[in-house]
PDB file of N, CA and C in Angstrom:
ATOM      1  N   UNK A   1       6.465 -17.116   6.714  1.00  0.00           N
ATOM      2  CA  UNK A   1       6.843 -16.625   5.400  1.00  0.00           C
ATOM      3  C   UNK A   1       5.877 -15.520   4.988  1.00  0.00           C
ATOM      4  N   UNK A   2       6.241 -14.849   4.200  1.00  0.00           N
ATOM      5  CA  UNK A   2       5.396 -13.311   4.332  1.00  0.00           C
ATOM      6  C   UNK A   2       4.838 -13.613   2.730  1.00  0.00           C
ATOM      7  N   UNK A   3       4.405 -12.880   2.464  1.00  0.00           N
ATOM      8  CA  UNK A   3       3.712 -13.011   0.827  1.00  0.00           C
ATOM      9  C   UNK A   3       3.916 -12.499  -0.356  1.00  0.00           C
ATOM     10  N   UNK A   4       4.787 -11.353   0.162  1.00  0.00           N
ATOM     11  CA  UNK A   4       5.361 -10.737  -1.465  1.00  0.00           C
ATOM     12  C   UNK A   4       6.844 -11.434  -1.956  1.00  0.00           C
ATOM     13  N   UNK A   5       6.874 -11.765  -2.725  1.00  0.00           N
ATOM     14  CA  UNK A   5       7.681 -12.361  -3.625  1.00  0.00           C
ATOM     15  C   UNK A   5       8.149 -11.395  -4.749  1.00  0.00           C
ATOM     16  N   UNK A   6      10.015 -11.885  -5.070  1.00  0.00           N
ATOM     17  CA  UNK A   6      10.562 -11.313  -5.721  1.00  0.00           C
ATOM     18  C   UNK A   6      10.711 -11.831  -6.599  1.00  0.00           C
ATOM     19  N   UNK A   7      11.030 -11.606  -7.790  1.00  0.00           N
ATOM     20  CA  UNK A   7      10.438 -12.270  -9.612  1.00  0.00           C
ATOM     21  C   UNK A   7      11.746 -11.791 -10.343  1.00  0.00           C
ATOM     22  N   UNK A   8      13.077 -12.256 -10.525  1.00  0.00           N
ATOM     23  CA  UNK A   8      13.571 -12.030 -11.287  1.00  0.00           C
ATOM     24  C   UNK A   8      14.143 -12.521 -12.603  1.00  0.00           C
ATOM     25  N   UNK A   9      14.742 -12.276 -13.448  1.00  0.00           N
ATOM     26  CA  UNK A   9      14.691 -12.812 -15.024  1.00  0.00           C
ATOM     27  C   UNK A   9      13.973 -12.396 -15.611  1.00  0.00           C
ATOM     28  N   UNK A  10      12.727 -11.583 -15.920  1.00  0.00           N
ATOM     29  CA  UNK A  10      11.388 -11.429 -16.306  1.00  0.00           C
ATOM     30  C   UNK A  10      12.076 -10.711 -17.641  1.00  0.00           C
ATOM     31  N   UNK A  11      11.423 -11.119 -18.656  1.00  0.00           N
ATOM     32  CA  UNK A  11      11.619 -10.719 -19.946  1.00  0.00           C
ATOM     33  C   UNK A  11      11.447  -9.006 -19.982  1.00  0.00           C
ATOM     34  N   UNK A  12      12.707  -8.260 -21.225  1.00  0.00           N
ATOM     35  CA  UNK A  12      12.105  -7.121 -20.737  1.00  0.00           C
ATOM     36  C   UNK A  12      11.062  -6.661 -21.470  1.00  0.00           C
ATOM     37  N   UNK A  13      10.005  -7.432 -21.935  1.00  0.00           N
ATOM     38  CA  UNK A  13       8.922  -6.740 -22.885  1.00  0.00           C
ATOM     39  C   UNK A  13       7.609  -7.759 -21.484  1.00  0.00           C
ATOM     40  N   UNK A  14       8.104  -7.720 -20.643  1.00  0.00           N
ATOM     41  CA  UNK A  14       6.871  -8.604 -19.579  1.00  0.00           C
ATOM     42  C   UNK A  14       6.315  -7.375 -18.962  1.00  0.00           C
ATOM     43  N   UNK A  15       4.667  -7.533 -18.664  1.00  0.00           N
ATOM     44  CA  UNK A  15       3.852  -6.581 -18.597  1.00  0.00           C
ATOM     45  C   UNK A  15       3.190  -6.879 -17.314  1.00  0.00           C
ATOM     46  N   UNK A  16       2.808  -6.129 -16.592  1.00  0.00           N
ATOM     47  CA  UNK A  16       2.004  -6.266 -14.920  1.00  0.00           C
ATOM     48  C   UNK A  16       0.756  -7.355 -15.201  1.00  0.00           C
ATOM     49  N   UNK A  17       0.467  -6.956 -16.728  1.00  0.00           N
ATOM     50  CA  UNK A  17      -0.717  -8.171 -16.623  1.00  0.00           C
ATOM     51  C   UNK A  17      -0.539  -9.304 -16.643  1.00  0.00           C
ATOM     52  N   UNK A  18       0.822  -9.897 -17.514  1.00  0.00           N
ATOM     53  CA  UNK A  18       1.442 -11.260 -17.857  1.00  0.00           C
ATOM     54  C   UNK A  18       2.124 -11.707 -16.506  1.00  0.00           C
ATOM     55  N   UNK A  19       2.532 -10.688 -15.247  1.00  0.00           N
ATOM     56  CA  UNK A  19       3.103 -11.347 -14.046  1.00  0.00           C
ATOM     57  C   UNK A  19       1.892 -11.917 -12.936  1.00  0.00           C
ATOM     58  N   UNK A  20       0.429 -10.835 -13.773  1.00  0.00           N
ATOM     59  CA  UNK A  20      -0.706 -11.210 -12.782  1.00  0.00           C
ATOM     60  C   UNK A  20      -0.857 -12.527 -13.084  1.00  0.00           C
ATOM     61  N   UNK A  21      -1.049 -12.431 -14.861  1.00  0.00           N
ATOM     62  CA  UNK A  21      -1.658 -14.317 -15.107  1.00  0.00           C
ATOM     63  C   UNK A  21      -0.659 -15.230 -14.917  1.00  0.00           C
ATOM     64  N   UNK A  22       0.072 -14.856 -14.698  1.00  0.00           N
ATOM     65  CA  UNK A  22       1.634 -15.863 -14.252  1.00  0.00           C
ATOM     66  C   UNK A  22       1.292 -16.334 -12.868  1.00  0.00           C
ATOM     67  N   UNK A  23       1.176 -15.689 -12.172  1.00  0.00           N
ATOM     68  CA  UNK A  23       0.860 -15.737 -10.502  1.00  0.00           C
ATOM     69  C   UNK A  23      -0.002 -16.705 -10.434  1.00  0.00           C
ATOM     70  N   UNK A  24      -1.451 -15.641 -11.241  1.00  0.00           N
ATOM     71  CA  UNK A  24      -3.019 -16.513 -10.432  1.00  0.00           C
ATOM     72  C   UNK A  24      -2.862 -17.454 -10.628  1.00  0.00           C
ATOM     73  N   UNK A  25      -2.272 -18.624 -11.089  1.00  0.00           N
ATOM     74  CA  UNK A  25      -2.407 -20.369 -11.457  1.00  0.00           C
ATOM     75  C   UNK A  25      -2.286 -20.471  -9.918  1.00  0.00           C
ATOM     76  N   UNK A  26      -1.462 -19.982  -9.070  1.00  0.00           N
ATOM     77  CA  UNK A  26      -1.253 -20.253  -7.968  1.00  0.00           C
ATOM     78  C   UNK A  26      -1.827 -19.932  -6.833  1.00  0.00           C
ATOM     79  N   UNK A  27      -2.526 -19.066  -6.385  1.00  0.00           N
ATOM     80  CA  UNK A  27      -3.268 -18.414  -5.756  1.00  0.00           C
ATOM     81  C   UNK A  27      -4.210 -17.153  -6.202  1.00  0.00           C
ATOM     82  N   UNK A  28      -4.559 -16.252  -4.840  1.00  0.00           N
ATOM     83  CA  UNK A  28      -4.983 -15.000  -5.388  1.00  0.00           C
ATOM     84  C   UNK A  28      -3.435 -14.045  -5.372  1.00  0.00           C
ATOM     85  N   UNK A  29      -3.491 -12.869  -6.811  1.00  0.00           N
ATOM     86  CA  UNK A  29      -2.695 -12.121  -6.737  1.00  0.00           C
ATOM     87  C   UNK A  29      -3.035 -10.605  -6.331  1.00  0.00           C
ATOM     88  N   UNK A  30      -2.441 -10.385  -5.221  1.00  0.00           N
ATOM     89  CA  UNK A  30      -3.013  -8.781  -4.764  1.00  0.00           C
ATOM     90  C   UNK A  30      -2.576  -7.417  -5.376  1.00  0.00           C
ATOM     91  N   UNK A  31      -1.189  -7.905  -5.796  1.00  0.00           N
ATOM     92  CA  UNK A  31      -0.784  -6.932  -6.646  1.00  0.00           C
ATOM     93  C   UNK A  31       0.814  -7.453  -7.615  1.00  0.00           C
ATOM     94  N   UNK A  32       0.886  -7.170  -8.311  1.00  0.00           N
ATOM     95  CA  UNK A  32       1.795  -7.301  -9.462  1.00  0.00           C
ATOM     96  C   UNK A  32       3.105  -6.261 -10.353  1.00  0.00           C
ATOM     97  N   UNK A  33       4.066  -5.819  -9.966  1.00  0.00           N
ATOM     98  CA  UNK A  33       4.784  -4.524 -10.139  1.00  0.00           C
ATOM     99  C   UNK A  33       5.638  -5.063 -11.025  1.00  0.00           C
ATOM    100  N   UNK A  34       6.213  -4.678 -12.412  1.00  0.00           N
ATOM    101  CA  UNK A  34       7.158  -4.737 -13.062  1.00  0.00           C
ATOM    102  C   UNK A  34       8.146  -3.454 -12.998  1.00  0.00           C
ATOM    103  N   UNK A  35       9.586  -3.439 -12.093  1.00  0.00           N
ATOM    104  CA  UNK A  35       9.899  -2.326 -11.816  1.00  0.00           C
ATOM    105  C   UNK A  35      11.080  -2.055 -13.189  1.00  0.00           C
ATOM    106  N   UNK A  36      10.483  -0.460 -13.285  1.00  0.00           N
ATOM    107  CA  UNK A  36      11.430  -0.055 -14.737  1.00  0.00           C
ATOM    108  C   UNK A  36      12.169   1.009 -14.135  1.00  0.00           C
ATOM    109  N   UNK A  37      13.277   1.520 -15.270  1.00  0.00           N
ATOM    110  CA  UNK A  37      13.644   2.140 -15.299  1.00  0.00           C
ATOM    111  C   UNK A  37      13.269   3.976 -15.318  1.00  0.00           C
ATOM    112  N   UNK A  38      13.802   4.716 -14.016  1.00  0.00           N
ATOM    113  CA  UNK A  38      12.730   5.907 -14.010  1.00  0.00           C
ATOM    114  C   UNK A  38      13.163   7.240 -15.023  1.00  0.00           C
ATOM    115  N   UNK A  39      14.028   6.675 -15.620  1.00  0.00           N
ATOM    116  CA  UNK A  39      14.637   7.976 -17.011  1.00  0.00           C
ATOM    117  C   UNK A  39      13.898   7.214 -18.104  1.00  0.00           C
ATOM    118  N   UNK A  40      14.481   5.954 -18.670  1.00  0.00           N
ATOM    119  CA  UNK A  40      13.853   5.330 -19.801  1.00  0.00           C
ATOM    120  C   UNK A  40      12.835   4.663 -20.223  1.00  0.00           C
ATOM    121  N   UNK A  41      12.096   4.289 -18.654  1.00  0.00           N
ATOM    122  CA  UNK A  41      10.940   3.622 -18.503  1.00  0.00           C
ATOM    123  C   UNK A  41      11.035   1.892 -19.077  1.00  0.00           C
ATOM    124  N   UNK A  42      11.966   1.620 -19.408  1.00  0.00           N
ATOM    125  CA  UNK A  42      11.972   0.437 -20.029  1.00  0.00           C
ATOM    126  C   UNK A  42      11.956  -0.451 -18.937  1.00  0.00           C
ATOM    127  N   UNK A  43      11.366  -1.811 -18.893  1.00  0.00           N
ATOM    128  CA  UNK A  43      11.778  -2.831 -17.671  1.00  0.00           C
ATOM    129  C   UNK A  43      13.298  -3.125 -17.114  1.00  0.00           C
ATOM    130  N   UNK A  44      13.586  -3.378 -15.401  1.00  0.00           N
ATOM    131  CA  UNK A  44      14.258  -3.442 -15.335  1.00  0.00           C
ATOM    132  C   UNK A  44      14.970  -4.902 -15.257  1.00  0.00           C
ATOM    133  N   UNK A  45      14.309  -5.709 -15.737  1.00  0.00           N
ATOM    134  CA  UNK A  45      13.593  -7.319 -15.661  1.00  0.00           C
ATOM    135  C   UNK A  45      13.406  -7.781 -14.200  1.00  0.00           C
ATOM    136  N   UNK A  46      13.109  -7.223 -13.689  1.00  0.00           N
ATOM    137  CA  UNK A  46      12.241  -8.086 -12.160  1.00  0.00           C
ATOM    138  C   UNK A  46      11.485  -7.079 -11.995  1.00  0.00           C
ATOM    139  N   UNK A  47      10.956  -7.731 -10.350  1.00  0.00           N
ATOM    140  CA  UNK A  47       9.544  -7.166 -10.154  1.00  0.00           C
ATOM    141  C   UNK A  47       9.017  -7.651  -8.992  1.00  0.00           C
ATOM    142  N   UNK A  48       7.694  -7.521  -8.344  1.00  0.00           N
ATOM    143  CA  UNK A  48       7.551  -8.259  -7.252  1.00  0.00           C
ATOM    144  C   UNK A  48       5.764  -7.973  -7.710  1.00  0.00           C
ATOM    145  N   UNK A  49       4.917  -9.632  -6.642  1.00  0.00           N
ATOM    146  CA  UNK A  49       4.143 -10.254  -6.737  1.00  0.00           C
ATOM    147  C   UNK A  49       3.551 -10.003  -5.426  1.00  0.00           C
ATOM    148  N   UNK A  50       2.744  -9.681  -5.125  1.00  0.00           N
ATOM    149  CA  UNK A  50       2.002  -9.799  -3.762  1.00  0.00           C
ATOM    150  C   UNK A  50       0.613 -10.833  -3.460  1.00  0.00           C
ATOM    151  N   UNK A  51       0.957 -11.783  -3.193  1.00  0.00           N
ATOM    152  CA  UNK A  51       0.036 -13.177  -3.539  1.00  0.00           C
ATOM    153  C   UNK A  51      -0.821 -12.780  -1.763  1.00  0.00           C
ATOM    154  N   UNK A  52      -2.261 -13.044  -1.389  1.00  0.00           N
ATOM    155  CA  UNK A  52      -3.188 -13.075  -0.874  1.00  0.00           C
ATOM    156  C   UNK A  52      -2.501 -13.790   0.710  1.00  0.00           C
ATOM    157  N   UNK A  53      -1.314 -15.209   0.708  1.00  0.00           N
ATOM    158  CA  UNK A  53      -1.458 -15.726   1.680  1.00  0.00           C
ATOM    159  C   UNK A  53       0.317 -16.333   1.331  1.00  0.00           C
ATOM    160  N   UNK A  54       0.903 -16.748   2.535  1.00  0.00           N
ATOM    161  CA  UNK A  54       1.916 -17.161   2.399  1.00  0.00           C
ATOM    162  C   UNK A  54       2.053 -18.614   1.706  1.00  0.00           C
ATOM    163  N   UNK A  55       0.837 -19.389   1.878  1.00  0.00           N
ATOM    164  CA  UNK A  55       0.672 -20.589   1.485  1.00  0.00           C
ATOM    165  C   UNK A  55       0.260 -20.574  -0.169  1.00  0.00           C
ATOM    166  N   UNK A  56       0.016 -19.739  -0.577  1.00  0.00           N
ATOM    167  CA  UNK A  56       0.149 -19.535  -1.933  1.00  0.00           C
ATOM    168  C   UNK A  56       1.631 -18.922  -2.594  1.00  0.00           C
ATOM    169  N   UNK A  57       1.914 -18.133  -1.486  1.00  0.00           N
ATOM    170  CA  UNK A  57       2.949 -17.114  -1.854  1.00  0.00           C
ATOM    171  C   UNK A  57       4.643 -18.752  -2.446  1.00  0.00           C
ATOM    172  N   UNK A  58       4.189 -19.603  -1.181  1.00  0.00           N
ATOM    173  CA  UNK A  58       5.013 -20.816  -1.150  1.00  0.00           C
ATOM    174  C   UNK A  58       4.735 -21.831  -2.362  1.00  0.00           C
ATOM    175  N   UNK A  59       3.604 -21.793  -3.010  1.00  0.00           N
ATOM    176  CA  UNK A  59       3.096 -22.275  -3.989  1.00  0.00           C
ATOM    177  C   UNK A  59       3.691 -22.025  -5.267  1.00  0.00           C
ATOM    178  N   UNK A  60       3.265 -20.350  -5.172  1.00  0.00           N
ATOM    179  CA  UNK A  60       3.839 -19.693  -6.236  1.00  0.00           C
ATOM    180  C   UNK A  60       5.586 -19.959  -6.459  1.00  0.00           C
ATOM    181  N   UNK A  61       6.406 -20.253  -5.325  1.00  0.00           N
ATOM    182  CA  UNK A  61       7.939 -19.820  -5.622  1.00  0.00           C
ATOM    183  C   UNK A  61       7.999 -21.563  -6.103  1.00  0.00           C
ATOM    184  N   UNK A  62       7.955 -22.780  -5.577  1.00  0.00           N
ATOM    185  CA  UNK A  62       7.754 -24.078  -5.616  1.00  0.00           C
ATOM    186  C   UNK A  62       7.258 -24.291  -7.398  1.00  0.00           C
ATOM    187  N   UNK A  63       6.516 -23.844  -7.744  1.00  0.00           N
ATOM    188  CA  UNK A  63       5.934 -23.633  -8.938  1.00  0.00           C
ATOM    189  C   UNK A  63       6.767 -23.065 -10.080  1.00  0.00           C
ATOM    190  N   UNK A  64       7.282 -21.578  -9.586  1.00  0.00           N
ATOM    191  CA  UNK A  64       8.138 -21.141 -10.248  1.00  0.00           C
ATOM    192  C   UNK A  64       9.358 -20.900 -10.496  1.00  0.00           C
ATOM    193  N   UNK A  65      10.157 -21.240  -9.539  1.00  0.00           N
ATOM    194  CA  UNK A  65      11.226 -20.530  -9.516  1.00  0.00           C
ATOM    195  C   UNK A  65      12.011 -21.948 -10.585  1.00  0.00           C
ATOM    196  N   UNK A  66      12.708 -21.109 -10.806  1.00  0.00           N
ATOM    197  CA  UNK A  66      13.645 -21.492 -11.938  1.00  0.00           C
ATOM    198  C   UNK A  66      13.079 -22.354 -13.607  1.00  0.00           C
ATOM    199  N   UNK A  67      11.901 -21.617 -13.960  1.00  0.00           N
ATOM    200  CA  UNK A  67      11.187 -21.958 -14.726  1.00  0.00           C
ATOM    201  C   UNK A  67      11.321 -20.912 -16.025  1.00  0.00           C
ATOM    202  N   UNK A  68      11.081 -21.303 -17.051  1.00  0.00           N
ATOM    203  CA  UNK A  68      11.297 -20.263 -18.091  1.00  0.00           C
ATOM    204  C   UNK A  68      10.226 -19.598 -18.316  1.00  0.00           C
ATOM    205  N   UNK A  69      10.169 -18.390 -18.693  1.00  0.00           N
ATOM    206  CA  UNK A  69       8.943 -17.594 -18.980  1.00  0.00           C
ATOM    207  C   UNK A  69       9.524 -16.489 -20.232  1.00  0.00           C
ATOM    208  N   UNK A  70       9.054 -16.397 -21.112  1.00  0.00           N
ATOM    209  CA  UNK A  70       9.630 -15.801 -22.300  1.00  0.00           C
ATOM    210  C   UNK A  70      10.532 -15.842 -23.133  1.00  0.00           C
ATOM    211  N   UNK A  71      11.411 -16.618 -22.689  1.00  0.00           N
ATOM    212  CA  UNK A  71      12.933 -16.938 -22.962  1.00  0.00           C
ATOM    213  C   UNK A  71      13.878 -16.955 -21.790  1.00  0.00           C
ATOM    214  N   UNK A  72      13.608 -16.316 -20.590  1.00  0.00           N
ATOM    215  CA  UNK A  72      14.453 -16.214 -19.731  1.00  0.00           C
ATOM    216  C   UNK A  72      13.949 -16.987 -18.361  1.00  0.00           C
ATOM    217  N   UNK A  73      14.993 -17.266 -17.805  1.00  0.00           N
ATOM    218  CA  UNK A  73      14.942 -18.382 -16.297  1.00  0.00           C
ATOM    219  C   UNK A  73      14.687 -17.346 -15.131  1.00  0.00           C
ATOM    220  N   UNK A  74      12.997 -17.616 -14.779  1.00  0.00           N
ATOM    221  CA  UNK A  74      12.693 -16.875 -13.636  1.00  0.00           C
ATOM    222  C   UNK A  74      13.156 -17.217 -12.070  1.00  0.00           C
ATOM    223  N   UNK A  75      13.843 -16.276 -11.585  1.00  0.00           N
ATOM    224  CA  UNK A  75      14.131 -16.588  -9.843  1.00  0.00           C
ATOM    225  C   UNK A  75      12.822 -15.609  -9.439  1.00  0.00           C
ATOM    226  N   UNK A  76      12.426 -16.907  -8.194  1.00  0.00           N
ATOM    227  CA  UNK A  76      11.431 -16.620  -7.299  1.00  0.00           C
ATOM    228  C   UNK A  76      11.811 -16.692  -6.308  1.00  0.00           C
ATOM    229  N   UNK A  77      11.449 -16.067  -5.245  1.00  0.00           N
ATOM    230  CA  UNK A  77      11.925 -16.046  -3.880  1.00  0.00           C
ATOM    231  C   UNK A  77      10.992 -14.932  -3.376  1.00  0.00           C
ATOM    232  N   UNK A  78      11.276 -15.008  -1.590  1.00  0.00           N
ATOM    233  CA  UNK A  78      10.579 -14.607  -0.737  1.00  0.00           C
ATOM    234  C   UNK A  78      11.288 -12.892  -0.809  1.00  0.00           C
ATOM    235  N   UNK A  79      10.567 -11.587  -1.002  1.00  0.00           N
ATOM    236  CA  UNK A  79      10.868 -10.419  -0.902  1.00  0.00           C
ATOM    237  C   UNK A  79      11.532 -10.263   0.065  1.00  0.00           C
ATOM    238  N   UNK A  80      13.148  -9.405   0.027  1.00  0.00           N
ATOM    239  CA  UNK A  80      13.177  -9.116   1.496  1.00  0.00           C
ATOM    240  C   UNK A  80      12.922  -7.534   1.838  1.00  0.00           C
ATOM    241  N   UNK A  81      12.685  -7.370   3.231  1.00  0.00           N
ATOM    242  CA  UNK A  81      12.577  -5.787   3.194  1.00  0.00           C
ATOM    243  C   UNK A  81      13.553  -4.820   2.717  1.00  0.00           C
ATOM    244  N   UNK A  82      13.040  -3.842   1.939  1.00  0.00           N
ATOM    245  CA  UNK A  82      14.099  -2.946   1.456  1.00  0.00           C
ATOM    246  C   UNK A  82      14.848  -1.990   2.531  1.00  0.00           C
ATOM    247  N   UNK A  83      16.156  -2.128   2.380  1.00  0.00           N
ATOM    248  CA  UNK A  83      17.140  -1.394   3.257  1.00  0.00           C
ATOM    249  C   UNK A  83      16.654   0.031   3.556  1.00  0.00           C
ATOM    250  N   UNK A  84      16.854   0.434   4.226  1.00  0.00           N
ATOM    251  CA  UNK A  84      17.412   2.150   4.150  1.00  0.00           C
ATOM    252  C   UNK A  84      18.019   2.866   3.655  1.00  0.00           C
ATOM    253  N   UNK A  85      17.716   3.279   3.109  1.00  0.00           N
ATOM    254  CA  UNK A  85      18.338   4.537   2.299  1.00  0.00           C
ATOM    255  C   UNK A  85      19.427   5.150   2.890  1.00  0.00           C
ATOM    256  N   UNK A  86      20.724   5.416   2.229  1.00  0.00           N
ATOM    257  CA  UNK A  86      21.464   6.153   3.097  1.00  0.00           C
ATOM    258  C   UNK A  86      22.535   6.915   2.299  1.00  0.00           C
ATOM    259  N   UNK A  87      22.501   8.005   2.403  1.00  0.00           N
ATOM    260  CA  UNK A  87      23.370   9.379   1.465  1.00  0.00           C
ATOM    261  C   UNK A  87      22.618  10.371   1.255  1.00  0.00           C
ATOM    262  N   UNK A  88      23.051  10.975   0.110  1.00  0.00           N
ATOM    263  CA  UNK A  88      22.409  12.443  -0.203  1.00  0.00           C
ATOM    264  C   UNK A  88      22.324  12.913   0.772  1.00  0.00           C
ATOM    265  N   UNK A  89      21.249  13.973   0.079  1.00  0.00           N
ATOM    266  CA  UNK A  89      20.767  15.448   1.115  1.00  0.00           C
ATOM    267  C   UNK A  89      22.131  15.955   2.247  1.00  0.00           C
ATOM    268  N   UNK A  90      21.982  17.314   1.897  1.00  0.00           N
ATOM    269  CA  UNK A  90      23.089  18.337   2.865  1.00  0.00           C
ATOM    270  C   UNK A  90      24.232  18.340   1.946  1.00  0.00           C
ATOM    271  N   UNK A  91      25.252  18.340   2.875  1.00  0.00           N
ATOM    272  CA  UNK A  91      26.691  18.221   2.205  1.00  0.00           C
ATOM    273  C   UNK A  91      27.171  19.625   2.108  1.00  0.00           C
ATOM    274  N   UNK A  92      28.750  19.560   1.721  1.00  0.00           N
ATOM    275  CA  UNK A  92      29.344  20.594   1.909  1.00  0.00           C
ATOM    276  C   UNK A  92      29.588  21.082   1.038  1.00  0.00           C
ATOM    277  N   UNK A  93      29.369  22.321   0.292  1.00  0.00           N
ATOM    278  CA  UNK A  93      29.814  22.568  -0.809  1.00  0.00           C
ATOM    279  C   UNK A  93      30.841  23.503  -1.018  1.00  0.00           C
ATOM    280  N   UNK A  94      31.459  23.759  -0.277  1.00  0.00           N
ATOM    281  CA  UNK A  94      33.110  24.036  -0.178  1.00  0.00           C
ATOM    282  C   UNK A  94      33.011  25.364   0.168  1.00  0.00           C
ATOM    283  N   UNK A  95      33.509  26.261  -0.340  1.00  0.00           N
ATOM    284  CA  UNK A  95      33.860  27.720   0.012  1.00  0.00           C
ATOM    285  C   UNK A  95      34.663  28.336   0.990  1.00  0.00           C
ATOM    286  N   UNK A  96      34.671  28.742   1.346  1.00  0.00           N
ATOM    287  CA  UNK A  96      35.613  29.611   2.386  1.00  0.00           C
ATOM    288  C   UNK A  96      35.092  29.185   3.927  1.00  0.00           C
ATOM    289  N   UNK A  97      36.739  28.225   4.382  1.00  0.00           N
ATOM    290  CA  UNK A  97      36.006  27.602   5.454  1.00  0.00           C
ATOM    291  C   UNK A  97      36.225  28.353   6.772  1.00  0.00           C
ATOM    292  N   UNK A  98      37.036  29.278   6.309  1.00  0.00           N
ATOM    293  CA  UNK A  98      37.750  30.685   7.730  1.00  0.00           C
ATOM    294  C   UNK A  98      36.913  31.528   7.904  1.00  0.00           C
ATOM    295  N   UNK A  99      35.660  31.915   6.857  1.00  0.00           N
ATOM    296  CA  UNK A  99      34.460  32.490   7.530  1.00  0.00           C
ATOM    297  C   UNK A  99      33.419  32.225   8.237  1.00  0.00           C
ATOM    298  N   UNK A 100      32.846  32.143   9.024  1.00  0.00           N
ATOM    299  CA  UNK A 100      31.569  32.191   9.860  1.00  0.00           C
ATOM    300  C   UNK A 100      30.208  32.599   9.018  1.00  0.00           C
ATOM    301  N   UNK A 101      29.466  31.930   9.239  1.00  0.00           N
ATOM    302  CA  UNK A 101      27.737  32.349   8.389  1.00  0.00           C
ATOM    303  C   UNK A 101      27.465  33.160   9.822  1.00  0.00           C
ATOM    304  N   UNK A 102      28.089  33.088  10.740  1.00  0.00           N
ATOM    305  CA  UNK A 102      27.244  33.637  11.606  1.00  0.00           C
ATOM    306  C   UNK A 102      27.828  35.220  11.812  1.00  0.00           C
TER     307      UNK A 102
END
């Protein structure tokens, strides 16, 4: 089991420091991200936890998951790796397809 953990439900007024002291009961926390919104900046209510060891990381979800924290029912679980990206960049932007650039 790997160690970063995914945190969702998180109130949207919850702060990187309130997910740190949320964590440490359980282990050491290495790092703590509340991910927002990148136009409005507001929370997007989850986030992810990077706990020191998996045996804490297992602590932490056992501990938390489905527990209330602010008003809302936190899901904990094991992070999974983020996909690949796939679109954008290039594309065709139409014009005259009987001419040659060359």
């Amino acid at each position: 089991m790997g160690s970063k953990l995914y945190v969702g439900g998180l109130p949207y007024s919850a702060t990187q420091a309130e997910l740190t002291d949320l964590f440490s009961a359980h282990g050491t926390v290495q790092s703590a991200n509340v991910i927002s919104d990148k136009f409005t900046g507001q929370s997007r209510g989850f986030g992810f936890v990077e706990m020191s060891s998996g045996e804490e990381a297992e602590a932490a979800i056992s501990a938390l998951n489905s527990t209330e924290f602010g008003g809302r029912t936190l899901t904990v679980n094991e992070a999974k790796p983020q996909a690949p990206r796939t679109g954008g960049g290039g594309g065709d932007f139409g014009g005259d397809k009987r001419r040659s650039r060359f």
